[in-house]
N, C-alpha and C. Protein backbone atom coordinates (compact mmCIF):
# COMPACT_ATOMS: atom_id res chain seq x y z
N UNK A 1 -2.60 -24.49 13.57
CA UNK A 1 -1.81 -25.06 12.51
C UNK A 1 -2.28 -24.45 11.19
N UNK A 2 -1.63 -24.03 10.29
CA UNK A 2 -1.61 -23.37 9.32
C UNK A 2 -0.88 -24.14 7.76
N UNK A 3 -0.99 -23.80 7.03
CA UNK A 3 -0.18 -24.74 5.46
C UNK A 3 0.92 -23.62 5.63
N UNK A 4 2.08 -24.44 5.02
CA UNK A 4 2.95 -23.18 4.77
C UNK A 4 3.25 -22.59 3.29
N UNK A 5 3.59 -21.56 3.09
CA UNK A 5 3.77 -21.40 1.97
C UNK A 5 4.98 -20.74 1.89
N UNK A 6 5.18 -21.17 0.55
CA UNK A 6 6.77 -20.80 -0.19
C UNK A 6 7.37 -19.92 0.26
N UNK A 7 8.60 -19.22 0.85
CA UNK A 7 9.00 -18.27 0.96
C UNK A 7 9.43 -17.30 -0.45
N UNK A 8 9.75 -18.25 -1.32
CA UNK A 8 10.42 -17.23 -2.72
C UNK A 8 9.15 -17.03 -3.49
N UNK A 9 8.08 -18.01 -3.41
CA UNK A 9 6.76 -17.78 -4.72
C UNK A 9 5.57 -17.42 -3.71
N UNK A 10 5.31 -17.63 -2.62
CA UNK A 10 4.29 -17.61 -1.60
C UNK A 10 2.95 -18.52 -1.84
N UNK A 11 3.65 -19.58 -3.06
CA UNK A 11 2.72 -20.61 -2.93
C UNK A 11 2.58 -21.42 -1.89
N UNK A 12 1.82 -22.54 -2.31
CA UNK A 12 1.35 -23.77 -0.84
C UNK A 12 2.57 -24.29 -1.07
N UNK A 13 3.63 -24.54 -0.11
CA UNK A 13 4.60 -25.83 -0.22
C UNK A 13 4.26 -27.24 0.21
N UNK A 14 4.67 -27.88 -0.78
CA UNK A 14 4.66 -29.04 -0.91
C UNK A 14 6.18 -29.84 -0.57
N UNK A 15 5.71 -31.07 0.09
CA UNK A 15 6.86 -32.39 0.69
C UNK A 15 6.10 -33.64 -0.40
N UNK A 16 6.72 -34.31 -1.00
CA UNK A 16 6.35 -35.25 -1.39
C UNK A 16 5.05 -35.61 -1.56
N UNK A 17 4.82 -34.21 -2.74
CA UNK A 17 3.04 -34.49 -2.89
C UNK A 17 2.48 -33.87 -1.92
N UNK A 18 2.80 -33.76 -0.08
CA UNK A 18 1.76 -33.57 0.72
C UNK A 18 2.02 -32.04 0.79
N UNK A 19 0.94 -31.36 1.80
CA UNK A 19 0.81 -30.16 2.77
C UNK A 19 2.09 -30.10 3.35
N UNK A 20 2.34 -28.85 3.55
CA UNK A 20 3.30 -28.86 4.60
C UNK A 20 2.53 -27.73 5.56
N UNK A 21 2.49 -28.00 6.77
CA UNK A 21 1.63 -27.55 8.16
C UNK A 21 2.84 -26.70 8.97
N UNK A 22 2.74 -25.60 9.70
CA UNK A 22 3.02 -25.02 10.36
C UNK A 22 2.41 -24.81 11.67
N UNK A 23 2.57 -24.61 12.71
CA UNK A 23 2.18 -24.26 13.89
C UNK A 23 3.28 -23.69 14.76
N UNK A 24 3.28 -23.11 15.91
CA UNK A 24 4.04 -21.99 16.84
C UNK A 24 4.60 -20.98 16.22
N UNK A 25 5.53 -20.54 16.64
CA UNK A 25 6.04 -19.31 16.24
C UNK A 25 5.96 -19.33 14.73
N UNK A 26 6.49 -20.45 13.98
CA UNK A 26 6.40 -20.26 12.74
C UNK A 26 5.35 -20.15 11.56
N UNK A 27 4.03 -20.23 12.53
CA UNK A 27 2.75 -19.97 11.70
C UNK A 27 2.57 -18.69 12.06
N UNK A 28 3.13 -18.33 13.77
CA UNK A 28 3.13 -16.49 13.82
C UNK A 28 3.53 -15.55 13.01
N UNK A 29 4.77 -16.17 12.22
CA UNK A 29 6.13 -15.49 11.84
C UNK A 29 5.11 -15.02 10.74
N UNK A 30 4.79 -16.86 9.74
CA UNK A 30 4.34 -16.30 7.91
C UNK A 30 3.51 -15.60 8.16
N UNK A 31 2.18 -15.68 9.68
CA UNK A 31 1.23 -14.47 9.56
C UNK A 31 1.40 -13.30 9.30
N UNK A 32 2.36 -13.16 10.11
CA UNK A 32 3.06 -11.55 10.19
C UNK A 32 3.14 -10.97 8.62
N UNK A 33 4.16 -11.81 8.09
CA UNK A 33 4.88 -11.42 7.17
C UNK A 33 3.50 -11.66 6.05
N UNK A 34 2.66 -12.33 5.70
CA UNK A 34 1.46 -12.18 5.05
C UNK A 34 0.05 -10.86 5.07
N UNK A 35 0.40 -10.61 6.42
CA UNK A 35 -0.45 -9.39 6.55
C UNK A 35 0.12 -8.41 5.75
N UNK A 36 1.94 -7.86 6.45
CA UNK A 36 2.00 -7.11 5.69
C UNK A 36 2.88 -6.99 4.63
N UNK A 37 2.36 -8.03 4.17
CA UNK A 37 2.41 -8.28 1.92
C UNK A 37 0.94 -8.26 1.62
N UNK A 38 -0.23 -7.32 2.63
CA UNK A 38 -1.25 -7.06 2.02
C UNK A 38 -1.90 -5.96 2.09
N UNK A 39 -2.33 -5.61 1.33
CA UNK A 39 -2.76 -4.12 0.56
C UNK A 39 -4.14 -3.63 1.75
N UNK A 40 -4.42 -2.81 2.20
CA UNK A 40 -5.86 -2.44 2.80
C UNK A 40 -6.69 -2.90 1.35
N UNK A 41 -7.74 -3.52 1.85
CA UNK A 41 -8.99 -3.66 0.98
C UNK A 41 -8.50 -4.70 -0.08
N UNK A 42 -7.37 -4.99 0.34
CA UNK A 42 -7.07 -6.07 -1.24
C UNK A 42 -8.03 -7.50 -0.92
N UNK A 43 -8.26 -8.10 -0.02
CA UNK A 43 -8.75 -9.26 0.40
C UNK A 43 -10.40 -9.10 0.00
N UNK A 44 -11.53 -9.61 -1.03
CA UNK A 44 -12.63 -9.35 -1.25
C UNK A 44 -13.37 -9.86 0.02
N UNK A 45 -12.86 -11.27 0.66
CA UNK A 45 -13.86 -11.37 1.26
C UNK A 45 -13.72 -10.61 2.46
N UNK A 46 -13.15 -9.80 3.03
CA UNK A 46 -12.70 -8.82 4.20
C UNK A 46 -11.57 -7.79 3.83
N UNK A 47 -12.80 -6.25 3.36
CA UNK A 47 -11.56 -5.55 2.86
C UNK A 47 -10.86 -4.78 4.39
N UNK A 48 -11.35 -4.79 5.70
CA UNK A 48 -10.44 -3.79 6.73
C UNK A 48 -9.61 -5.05 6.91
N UNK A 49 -8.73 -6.19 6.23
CA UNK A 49 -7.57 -6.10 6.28
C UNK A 49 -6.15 -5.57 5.40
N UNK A 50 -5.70 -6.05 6.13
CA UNK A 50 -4.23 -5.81 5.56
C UNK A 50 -3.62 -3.70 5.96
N UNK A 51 -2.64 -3.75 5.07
CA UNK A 51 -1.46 -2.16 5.73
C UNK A 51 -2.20 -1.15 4.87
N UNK A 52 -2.76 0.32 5.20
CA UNK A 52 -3.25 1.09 4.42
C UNK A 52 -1.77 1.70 3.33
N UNK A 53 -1.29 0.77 2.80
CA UNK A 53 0.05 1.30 1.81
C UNK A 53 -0.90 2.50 1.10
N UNK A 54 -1.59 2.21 0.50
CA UNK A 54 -1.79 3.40 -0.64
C UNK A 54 -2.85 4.67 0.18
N UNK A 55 -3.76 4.28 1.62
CA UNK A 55 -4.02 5.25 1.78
C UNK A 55 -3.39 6.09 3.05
N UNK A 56 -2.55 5.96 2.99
CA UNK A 56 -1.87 6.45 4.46
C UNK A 56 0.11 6.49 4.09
N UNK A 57 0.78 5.48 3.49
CA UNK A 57 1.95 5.27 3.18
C UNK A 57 2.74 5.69 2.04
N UNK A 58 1.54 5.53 1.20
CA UNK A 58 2.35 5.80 -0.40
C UNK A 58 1.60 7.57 -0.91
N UNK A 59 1.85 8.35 0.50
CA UNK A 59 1.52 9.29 0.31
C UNK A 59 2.35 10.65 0.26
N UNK A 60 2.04 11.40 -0.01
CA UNK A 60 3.26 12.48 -0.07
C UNK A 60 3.13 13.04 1.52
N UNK A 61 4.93 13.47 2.02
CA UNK A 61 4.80 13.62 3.70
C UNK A 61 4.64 12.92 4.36
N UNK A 62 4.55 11.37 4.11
CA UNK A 62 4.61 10.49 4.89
C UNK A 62 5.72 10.35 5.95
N UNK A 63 6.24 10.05 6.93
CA UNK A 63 7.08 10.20 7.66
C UNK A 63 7.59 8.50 8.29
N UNK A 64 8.93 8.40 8.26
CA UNK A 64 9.94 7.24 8.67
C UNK A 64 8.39 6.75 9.58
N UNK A 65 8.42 8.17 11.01
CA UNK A 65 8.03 7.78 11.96
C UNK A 65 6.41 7.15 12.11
N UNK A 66 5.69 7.50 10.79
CA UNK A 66 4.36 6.99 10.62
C UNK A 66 4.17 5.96 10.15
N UNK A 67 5.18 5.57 9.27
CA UNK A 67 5.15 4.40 8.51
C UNK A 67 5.24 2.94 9.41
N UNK A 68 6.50 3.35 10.53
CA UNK A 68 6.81 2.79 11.30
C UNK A 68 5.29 2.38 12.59
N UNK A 69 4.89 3.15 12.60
CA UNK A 69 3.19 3.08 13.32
C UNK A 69 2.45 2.36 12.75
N UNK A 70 2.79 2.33 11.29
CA UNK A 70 1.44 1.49 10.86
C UNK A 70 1.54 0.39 10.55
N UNK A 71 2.95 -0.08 10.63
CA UNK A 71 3.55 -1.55 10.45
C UNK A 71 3.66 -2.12 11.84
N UNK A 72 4.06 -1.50 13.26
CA UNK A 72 3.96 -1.61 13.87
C UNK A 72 2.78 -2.28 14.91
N UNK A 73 1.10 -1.73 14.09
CA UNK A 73 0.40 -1.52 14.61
C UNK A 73 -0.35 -3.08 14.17
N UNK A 74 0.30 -3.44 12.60
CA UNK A 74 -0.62 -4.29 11.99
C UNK A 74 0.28 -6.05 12.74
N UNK A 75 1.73 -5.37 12.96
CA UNK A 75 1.86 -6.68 13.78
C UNK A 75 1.86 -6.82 15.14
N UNK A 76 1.33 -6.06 15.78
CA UNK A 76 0.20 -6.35 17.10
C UNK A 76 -0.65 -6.87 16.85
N UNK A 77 -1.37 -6.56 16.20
CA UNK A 77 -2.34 -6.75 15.69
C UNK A 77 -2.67 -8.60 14.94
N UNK A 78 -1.70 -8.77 14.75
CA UNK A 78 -1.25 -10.20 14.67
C UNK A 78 -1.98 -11.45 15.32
N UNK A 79 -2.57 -12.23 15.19
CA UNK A 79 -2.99 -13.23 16.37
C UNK A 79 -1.97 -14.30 16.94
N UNK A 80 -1.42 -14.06 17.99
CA UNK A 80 -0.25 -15.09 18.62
C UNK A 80 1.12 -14.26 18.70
N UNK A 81 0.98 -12.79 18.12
CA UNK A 81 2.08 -11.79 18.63
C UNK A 81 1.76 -11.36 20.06
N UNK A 82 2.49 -11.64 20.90
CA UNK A 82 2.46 -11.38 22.64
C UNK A 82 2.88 -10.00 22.45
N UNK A 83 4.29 -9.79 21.45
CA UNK A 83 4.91 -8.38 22.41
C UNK A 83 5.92 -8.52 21.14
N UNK A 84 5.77 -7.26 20.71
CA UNK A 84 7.31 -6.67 19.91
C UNK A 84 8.22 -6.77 20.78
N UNK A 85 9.85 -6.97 20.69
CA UNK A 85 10.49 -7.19 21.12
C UNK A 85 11.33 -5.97 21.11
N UNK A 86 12.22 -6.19 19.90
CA UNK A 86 12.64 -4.93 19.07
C UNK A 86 12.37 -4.09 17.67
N UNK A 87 12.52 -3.37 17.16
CA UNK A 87 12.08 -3.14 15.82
C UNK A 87 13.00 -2.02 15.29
N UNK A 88 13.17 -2.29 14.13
CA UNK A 88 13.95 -0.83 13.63
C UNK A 88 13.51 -1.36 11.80
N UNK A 89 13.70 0.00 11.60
CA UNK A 89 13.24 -0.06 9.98
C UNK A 89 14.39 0.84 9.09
N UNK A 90 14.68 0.58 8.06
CA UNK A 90 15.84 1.27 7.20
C UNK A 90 14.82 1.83 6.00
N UNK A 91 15.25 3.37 5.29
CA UNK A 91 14.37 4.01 4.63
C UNK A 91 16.12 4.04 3.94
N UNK A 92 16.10 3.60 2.37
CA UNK A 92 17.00 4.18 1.75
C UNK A 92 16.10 5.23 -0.06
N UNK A 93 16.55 6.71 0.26
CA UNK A 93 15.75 7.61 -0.11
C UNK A 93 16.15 7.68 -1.79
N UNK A 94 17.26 6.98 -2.13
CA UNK A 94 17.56 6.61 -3.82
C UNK A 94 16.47 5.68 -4.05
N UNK A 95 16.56 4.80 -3.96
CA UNK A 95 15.75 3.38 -4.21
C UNK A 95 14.33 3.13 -3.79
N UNK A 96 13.86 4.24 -2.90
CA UNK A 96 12.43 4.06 -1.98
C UNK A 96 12.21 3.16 -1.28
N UNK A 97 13.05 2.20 -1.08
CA UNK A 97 13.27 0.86 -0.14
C UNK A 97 12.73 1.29 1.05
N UNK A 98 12.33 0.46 1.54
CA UNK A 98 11.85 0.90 2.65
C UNK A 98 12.19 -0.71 3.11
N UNK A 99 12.74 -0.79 4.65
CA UNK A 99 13.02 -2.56 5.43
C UNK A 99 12.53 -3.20 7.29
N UNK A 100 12.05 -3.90 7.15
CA UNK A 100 11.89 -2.98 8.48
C UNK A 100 12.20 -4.71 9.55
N UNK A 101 12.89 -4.61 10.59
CA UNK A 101 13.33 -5.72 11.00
C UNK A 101 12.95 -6.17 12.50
N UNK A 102 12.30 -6.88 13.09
CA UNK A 102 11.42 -6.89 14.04
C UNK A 102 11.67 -8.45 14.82
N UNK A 103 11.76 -8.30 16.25
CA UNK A 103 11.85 -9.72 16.84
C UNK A 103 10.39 -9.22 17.59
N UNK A 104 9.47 -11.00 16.96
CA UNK A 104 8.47 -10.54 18.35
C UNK A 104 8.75 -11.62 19.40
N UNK A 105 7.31 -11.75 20.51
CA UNK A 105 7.14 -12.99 21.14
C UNK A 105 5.87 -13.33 20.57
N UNK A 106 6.01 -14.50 21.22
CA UNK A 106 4.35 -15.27 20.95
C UNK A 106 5.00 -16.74 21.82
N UNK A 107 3.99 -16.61 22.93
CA UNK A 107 4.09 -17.86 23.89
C UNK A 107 5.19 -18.27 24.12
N UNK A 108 6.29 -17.33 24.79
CA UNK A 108 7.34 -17.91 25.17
C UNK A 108 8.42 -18.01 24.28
N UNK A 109 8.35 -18.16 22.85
CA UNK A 109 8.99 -18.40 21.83
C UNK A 109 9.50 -16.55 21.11
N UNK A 110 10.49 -16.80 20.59
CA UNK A 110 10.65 -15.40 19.87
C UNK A 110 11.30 -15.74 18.47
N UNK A 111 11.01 -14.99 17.42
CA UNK A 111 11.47 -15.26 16.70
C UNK A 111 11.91 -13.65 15.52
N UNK A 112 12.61 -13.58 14.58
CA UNK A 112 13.44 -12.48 14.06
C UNK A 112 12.61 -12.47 12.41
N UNK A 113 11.81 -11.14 12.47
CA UNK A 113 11.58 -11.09 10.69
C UNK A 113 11.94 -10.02 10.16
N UNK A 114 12.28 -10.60 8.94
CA UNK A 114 13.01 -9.56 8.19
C UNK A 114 11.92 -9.21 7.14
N UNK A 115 11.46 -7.66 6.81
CA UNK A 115 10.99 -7.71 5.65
C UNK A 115 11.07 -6.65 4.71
N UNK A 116 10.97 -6.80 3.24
CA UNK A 116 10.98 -5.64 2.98
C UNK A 116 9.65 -4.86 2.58
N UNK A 117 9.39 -3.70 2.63
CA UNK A 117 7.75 -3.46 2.73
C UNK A 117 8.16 -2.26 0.88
């Protein structure tokens, strides 16, 4: 069980004053999506987490297909991700957008994230 936090501010959400708690897929899901909204080394008290964006991604020659590896890799990497399901990622080359859209499992349950990286 996990707190949840905001989807639009990524603060703690709050119900009437209290916590709001997560558990199953949906404490899998915000994990996911919290890892990678995090920087390699950004975390002081444990910098080998989070996506090497700046040393591996936000590099020149980077490739669809590497990027895709290393997002790939960090939600395996996940605790309570069983199994990617599907995955596909959109690179639009005006905007540098980069999206990448992924069903995993975790215990039976599956669920669909969308993110943009």
């Amino acid at each position: 069980m996990i707190i949840k936090l905001d989807s639009v501010t990524g603060d703690i959400a709050y119900e009437n004053g209290n916590f709001v708690f997560l558990d199953g897929i949906d404490a899998v899901v915000q994990d996911v999506k919290s890892r990678l909204s995090t920087f390699l080394g950004e975390w002081f008290l444990d910098t080998s987490l989070g996506v090497p964006y700046h040393q591996q991604i936000f590099v020149k020659g980077t490739t669809p297909t590497q990027i895709d590896s290393l997002i790939k890799l960090e939600i395996k990497n996940t605790p309570g991700v069983d199994e990617i399901l599907e995955y596909t990622s959109d690179y639009e080359d005006a905007t540098r957008d980069y999206a990448i859209s992924c069903k995993i499992r975790s215990q039976n349950e599956t669920a669909l994230i969308e993110q943009g990286i």
